[in-house]
C-alpha atoms as a PDB file:
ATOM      1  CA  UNK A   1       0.000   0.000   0.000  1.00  0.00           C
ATOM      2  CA  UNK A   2       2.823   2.571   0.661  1.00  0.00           C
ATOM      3  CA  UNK A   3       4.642   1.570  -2.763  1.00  0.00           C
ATOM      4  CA  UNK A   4       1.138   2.152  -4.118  1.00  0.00           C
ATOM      5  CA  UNK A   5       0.609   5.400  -2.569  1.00  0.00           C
ATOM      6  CA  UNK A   6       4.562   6.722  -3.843  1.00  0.00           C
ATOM      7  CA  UNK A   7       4.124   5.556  -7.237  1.00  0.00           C
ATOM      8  CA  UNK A   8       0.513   6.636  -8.230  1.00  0.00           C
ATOM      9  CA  UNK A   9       0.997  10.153  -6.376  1.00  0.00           C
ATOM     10  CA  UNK A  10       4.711  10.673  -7.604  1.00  0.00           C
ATOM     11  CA  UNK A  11       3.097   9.975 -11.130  1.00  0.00           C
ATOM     12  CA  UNK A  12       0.433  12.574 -10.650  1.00  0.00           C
ATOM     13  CA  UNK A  13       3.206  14.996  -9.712  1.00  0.00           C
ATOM     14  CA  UNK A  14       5.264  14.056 -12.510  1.00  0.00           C
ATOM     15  CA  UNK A  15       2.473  14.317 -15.673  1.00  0.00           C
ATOM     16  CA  UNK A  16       1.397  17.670 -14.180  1.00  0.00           C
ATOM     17  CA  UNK A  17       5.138  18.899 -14.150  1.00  0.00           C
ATOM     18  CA  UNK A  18       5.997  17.333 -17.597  1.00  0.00           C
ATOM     19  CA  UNK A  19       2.511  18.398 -19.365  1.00  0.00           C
ATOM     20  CA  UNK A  20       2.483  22.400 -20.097  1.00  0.00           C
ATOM     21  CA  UNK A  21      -1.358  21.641 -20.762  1.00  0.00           C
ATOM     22  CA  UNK A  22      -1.540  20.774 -17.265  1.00  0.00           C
ATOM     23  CA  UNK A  23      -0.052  24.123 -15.643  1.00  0.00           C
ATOM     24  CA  UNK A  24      -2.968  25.934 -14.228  1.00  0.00           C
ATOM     25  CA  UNK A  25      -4.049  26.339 -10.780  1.00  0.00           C
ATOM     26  CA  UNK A  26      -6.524  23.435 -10.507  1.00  0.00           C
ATOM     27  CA  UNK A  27      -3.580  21.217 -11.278  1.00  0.00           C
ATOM     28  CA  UNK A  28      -0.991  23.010  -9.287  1.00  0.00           C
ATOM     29  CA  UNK A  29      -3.297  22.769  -6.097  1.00  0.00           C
ATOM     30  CA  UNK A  30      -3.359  18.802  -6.976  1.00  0.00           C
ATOM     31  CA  UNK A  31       0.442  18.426  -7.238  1.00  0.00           C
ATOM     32  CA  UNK A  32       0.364  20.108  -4.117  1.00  0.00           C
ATOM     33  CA  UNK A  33      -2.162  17.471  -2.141  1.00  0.00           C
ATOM     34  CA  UNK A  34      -0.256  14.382  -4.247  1.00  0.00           C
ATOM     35  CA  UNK A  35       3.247  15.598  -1.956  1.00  0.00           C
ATOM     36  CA  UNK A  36       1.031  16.337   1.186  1.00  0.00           C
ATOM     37  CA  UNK A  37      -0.059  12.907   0.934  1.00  0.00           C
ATOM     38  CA  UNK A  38       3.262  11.140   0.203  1.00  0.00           C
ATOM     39  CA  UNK A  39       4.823  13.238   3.073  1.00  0.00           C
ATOM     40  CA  UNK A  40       1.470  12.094   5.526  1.00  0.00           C
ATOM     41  CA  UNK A  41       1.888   8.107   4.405  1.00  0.00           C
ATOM     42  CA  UNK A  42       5.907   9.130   5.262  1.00  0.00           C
ATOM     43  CA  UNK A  43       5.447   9.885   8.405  1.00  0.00           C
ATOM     44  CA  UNK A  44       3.938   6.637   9.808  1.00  0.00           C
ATOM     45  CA  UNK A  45       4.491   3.931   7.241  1.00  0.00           C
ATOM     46  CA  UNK A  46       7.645   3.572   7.712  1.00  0.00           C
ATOM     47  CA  UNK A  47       8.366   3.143  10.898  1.00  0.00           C
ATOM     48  CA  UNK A  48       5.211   0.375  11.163  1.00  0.00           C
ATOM     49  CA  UNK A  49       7.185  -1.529   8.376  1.00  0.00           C
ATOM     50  CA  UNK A  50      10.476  -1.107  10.729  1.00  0.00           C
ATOM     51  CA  UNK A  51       8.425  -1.974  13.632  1.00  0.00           C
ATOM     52  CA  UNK A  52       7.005  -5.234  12.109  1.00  0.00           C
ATOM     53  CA  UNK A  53      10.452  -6.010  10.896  1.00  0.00           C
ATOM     54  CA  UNK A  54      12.567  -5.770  13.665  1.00  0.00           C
ATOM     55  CA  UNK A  55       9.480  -7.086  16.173  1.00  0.00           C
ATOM     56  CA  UNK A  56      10.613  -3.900  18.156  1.00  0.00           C
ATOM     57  CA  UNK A  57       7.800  -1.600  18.808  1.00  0.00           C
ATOM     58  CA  UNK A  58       9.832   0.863  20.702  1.00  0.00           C
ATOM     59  CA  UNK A  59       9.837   4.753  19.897  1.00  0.00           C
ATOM     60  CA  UNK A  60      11.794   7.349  22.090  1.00  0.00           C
ATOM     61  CA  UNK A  61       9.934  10.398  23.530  1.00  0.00           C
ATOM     62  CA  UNK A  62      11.685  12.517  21.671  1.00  0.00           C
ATOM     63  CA  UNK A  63      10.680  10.520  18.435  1.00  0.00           C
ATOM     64  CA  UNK A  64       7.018  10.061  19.621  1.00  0.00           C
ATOM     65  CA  UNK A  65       6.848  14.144  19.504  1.00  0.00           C
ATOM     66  CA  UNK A  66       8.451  14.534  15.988  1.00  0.00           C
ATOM     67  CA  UNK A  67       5.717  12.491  14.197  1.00  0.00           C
ATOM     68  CA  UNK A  68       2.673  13.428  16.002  1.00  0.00           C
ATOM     69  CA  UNK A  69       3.924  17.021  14.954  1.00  0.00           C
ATOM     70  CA  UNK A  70       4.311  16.332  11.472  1.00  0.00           C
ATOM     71  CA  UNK A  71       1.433  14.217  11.490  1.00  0.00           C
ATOM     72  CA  UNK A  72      -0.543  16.773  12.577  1.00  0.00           C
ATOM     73  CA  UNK A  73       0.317  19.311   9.526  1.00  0.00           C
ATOM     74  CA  UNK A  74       0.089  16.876   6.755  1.00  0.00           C
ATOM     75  CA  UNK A  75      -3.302  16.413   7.420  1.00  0.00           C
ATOM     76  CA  UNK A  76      -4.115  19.896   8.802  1.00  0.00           C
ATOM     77  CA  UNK A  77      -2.173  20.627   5.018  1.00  0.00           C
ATOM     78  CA  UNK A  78      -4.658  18.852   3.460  1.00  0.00           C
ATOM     79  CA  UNK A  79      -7.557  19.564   4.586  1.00  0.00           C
ATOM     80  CA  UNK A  80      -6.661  22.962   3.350  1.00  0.00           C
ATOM     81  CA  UNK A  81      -5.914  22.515   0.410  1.00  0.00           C
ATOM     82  CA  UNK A  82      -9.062  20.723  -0.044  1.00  0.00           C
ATOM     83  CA  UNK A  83     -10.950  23.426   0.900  1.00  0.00           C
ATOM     84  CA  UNK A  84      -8.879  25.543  -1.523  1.00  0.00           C
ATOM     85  CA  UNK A  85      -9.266  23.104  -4.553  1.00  0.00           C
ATOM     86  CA  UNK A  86     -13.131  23.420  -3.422  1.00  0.00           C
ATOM     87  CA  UNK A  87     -13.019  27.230  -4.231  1.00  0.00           C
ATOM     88  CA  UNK A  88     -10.684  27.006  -7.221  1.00  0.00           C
ATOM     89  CA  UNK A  89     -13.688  25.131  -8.788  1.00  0.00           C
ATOM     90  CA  UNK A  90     -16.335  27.349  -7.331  1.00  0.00           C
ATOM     91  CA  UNK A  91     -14.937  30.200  -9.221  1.00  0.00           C
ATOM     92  CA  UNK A  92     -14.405  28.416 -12.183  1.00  0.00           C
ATOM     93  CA  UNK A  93     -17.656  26.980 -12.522  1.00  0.00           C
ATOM     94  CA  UNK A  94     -19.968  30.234 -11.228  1.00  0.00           C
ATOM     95  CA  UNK A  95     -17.487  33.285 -12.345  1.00  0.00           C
ATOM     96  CA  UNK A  96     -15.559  31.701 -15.260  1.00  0.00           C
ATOM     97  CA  UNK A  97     -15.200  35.042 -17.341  1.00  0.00           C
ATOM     98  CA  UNK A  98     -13.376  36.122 -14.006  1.00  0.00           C
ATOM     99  CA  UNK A  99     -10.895  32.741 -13.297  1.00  0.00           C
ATOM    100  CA  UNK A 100      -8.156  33.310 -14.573  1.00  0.00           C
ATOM    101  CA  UNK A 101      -7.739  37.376 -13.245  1.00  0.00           C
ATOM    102  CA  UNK A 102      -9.038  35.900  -9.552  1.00  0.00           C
ATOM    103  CA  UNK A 103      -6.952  33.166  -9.691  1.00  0.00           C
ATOM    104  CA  UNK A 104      -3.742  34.183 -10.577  1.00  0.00           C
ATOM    105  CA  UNK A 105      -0.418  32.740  -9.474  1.00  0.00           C
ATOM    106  CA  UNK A 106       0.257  34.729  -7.195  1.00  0.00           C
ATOM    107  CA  UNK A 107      -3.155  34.089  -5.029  1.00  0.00           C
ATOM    108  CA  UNK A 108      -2.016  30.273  -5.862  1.00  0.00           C
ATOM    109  CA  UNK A 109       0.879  30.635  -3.990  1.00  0.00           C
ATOM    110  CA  UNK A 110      -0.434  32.524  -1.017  1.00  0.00           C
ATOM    111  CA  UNK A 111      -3.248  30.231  -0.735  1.00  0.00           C
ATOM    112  CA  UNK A 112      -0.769  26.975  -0.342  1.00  0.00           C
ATOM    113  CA  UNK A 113       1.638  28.909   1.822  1.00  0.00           C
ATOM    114  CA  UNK A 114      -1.277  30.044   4.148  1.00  0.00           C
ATOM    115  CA  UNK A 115      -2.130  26.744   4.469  1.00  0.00           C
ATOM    116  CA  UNK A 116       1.169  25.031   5.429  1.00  0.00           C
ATOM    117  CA  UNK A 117       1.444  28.402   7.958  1.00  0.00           C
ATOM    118  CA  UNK A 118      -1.925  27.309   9.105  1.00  0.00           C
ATOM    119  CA  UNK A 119      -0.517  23.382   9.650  1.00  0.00           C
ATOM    120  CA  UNK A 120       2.245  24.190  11.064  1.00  0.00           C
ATOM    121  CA  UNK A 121       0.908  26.722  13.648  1.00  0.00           C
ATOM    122  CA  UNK A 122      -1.769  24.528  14.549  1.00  0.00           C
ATOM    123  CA  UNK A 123       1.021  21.482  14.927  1.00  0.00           C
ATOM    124  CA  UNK A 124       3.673  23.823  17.090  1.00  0.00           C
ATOM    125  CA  UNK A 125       0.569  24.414  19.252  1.00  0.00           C
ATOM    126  CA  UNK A 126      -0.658  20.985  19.542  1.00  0.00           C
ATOM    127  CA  UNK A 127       3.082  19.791  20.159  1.00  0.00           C
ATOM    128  CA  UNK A 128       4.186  22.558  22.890  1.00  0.00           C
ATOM    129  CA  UNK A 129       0.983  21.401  24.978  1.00  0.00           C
ATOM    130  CA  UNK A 130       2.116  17.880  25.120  1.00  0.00           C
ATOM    131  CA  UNK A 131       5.554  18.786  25.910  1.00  0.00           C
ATOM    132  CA  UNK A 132       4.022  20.667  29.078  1.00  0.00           C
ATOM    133  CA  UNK A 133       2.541  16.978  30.128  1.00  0.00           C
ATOM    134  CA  UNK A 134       4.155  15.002  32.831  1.00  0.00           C
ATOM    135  CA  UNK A 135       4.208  10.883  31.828  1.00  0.00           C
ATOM    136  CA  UNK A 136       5.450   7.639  33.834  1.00  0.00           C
ATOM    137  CA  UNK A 137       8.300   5.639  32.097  1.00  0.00           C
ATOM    138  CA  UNK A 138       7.306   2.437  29.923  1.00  0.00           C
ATOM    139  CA  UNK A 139       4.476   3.956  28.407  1.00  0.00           C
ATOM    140  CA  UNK A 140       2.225   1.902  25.835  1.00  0.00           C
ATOM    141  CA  UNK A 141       0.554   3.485  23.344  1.00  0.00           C
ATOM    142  CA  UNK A 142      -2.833   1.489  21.573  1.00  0.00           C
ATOM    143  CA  UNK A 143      -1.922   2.274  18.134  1.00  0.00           C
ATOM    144  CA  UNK A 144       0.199   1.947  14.701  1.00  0.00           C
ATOM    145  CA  UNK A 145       1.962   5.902  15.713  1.00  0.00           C
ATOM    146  CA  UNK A 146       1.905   8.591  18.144  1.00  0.00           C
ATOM    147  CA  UNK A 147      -1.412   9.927  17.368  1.00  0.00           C
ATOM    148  CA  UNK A 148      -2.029  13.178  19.231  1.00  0.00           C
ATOM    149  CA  UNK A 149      -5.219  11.919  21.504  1.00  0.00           C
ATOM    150  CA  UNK A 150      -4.082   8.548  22.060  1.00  0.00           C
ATOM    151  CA  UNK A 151      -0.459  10.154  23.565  1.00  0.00           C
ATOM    152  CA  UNK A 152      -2.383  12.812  25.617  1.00  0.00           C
ATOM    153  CA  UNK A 153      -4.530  10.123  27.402  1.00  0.00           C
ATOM    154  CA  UNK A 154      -1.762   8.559  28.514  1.00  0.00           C
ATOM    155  CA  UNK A 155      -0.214  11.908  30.560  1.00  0.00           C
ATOM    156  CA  UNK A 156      -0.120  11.653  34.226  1.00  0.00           C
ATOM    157  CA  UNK A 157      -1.087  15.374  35.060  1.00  0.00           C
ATOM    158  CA  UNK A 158      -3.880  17.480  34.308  1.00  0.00           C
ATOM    159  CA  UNK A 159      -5.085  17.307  30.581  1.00  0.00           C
ATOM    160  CA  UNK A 160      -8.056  19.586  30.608  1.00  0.00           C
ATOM    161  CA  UNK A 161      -6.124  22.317  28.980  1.00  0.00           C
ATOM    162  CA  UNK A 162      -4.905  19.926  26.143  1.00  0.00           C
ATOM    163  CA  UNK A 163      -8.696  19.130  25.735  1.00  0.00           C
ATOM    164  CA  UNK A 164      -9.904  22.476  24.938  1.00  0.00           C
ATOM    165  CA  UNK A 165      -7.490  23.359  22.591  1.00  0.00           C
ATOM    166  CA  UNK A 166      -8.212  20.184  20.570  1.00  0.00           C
ATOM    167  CA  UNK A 167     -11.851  20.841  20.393  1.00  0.00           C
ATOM    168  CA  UNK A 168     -11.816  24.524  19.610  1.00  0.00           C
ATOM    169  CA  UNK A 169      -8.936  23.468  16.622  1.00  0.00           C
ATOM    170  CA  UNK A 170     -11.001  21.085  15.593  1.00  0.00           C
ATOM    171  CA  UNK A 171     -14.370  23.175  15.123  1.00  0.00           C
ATOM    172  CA  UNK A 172     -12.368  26.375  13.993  1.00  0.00           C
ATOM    173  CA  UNK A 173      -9.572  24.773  11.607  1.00  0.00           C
ATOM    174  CA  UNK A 174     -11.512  21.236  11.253  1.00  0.00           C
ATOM    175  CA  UNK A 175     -15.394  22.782  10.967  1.00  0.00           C
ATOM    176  CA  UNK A 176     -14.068  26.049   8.915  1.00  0.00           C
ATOM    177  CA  UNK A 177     -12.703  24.075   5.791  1.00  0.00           C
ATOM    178  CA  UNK A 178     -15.437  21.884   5.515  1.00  0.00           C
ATOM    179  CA  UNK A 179     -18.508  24.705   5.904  1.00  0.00           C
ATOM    180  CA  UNK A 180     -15.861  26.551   3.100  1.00  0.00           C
ATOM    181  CA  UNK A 181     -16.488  23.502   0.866  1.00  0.00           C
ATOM    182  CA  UNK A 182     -19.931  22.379   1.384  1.00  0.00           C
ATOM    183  CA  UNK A 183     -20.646  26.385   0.714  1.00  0.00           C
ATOM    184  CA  UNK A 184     -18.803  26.100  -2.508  1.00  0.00           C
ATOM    185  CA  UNK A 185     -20.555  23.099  -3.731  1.00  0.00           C
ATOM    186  CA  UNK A 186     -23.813  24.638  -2.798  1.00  0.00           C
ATOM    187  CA  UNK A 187     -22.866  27.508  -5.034  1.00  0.00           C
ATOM    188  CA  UNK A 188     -21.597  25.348  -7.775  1.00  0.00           C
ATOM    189  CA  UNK A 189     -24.854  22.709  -7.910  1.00  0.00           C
ATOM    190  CA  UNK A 190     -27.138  25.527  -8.193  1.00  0.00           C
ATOM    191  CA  UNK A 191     -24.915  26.741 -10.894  1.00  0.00           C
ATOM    192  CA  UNK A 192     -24.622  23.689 -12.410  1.00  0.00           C
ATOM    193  CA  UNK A 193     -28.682  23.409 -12.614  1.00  0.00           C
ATOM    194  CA  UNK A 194     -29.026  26.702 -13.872  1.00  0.00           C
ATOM    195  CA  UNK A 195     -27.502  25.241 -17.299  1.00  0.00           C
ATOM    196  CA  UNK A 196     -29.813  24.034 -20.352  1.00  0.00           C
ATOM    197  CA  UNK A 197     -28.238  21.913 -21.393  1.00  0.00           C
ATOM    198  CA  UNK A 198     -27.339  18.175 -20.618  1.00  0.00           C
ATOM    199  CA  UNK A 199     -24.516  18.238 -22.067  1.00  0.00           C
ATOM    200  CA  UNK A 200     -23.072  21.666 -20.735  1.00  0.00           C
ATOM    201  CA  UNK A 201     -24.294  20.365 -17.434  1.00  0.00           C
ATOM    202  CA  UNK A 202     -22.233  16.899 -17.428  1.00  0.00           C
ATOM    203  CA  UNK A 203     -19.145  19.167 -18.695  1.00  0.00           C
ATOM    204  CA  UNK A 204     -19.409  21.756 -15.715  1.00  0.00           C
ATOM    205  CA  UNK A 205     -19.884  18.612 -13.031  1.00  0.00           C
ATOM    206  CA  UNK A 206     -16.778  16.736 -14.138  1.00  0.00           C
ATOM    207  CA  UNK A 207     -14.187  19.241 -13.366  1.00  0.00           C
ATOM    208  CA  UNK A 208     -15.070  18.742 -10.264  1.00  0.00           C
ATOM    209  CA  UNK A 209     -16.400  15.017  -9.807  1.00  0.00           C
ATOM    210  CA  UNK A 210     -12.769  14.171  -8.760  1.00  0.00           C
ATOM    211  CA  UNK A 211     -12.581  16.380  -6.009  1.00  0.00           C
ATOM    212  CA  UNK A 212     -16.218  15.723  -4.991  1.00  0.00           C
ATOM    213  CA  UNK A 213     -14.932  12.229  -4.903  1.00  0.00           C
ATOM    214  CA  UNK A 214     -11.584  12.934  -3.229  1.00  0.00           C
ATOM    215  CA  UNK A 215     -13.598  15.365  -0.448  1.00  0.00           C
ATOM    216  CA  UNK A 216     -15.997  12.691   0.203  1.00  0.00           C
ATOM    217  CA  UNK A 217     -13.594  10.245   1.078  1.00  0.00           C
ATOM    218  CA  UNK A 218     -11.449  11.760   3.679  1.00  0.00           C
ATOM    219  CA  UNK A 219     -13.880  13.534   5.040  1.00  0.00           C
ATOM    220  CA  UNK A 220     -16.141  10.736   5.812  1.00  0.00           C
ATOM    221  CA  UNK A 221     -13.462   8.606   6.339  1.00  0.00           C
ATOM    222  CA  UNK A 222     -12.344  10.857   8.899  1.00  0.00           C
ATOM    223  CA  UNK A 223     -16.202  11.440  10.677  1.00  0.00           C
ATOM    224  CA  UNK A 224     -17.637   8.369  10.347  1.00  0.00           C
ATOM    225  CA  UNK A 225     -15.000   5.839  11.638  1.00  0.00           C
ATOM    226  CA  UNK A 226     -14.122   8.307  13.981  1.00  0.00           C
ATOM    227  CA  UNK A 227     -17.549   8.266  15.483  1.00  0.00           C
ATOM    228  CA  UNK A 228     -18.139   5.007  15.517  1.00  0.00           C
ATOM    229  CA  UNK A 229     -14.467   4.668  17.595  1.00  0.00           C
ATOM    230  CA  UNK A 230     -15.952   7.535  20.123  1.00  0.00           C
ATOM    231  CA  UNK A 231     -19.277   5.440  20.429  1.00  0.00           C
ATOM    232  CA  UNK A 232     -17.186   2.431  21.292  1.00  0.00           C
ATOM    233  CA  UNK A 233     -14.887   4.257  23.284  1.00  0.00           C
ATOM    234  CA  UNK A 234     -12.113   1.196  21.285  1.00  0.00           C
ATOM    235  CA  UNK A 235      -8.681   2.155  20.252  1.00  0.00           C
ATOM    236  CA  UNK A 236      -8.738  -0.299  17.919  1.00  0.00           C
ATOM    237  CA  UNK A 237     -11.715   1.206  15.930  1.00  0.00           C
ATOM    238  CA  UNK A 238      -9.111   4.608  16.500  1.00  0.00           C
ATOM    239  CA  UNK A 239      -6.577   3.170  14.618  1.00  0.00           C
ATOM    240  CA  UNK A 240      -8.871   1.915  12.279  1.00  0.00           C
ATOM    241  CA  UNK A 241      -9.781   5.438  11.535  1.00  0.00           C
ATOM    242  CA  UNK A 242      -6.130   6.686  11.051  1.00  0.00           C
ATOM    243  CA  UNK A 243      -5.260   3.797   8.634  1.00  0.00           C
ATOM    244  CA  UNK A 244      -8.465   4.765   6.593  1.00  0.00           C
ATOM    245  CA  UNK A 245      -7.567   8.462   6.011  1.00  0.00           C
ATOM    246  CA  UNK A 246      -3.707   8.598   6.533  1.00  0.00           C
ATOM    247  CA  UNK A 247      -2.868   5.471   4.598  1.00  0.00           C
ATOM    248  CA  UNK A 248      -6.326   4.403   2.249  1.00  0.00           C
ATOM    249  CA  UNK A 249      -7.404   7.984   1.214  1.00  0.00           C
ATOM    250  CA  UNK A 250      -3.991   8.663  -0.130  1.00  0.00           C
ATOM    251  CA  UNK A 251      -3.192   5.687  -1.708  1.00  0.00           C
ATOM    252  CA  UNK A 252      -6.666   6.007  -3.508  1.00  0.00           C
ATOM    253  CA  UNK A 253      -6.669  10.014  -4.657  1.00  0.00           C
ATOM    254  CA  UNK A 254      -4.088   8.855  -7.712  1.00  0.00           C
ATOM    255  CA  UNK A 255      -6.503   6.385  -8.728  1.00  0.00           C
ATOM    256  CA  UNK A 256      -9.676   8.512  -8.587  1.00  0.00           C
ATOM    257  CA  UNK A 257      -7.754  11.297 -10.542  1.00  0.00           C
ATOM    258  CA  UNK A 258      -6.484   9.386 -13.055  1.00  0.00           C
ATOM    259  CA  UNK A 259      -9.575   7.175 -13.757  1.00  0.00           C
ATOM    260  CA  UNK A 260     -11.955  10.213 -13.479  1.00  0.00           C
ATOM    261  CA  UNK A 261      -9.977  12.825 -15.467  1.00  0.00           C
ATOM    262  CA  UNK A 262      -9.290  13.348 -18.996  1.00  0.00           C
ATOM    263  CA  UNK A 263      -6.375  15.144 -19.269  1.00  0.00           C
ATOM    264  CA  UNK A 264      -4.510  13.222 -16.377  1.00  0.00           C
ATOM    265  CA  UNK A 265      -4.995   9.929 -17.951  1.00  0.00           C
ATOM    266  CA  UNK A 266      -3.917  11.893 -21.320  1.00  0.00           C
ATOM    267  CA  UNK A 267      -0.690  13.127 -20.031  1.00  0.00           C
ATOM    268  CA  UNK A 268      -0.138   9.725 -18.191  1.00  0.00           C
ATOM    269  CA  UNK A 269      -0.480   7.950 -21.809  1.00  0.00           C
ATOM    270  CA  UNK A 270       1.814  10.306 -23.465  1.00  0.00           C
ATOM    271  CA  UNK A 271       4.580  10.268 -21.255  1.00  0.00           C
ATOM    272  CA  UNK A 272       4.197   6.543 -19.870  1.00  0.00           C
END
């Protein structure tokens, strides 16, 4: 599955470089979310496959910290740039005389470096109030990598604090994205249905069926396992969770981009 994920996102990356057809921001936000989600497999992966190799499941503190931090940006990252791939397509589906003056390469840029300034921030916060934890030695921890709840349950001091901040991140940075995209899409269907035609209709939906597809996936990947794990109160369902968007979701956005788009699977024929 990680060879999977590499290869198919690597190859996104690559036909989008390689094609000049392919060098507009739709495409540029997508190479972007291909190397968040190589970086996110990157950052757990690994060390599983060392872990089941070596039959050592042993990570230091100091190592424990690391990932969750940069676990905790990749997919703050993407959920970002979903939201920003959400209103690339709003304004080229309801103000397409204005696209390509609104989105210009410089808002292309700020967008994706607002949104690794976002991760990070959010990460450095998140990190800096587990560091402030006090824990016993010999600590075990129910899951495949340091996941940030799973490591804050096991603190021996207060956690309250840690608590709050993880809710209110999660409605502002988690809820904000999402309400973002489902306003976009809102905007774009009744767009979409303002059209005459069939055929001008099935044109304007698949620019964005991919990301529809891609949106749908993590994000209800993301809520309904997670649920279902909070319902059971199970780390195993937990874990389930964060194999299904950190690992699944990215080994399956190459596949739904280059099955469900025309001028991926073009530049993936010419230069294949």
């Amino acid at each position: 599955m990680y060879l999977i994920t590499m290869f198919g996102n690597l190859l996104i990356i690559l036909a989008i470089t390689l094609d000049s057809h392919l060098h507009t921001p739709m495409y540029f936000f997508l190479t972007n979310l291909s190397f968040s989600d190589i970086c996110l497999t990157s950052t757990t992966v690994p060390k599983m496959l060392v872990n089941m190799q070596t039959q050592s499941k042993v990570i230091p503190f100091e190592g424990c910290i690391v990932q969750m931090h940069f676990f905790i940006v990749l997919t703050g990252l993407e959920n970002f740039l979903l939201a920003v791939m959400a209103y690339d397509r709003f304004v080229a589906i309801c103000h397409p005389l204005h696209y390509t003056v609104t989105m210009n390469p410089w808002l292309c840029m700020l967008l994706v470096m607002v949104s690794w300034i976002l991760g990070v921030l959010h990460a450095l916060l998140q990190s800096l109030m587990v560091l402030k934890l006090s824990f016993c030695t010999d600590l075990e921890i129910p899951h495949f990598f340091c996941e940030l709840n799973q490591v804050v349950q096991l603190a021996c001091s207060d956690t309250f604090p840690n608590y709050m901040v993880m809710y209110v991140t999660a409605v502002l940075l988690g809820g904000g994205p999402l309400a973002g995209i489902l306003y976009s899409y809102s905007k774009i269907v009744s767009s979409i249905s303002s059209i005459s035609s069939v055929q001008g209709r099935y044109k304007a939906f698949s620019t964005c069926a991919s990301h529809l597809s891609v949106v749908s996936l993590f994000y209800f990947t993301i809520l309904g396992v997670y649920f279902s794990a909070a319902a059971t109160h199970n780390s195993h369902s937990s874990a389930t969770a964060s194999v299904m968007y950190s690992v699944v979701t990215p080994m399956l956005n190459p596949f739904i981009y280059s099955l469900r788009n025309k001028d991926i699977k073009r530049a993936l024929k010419r230069y294949l």
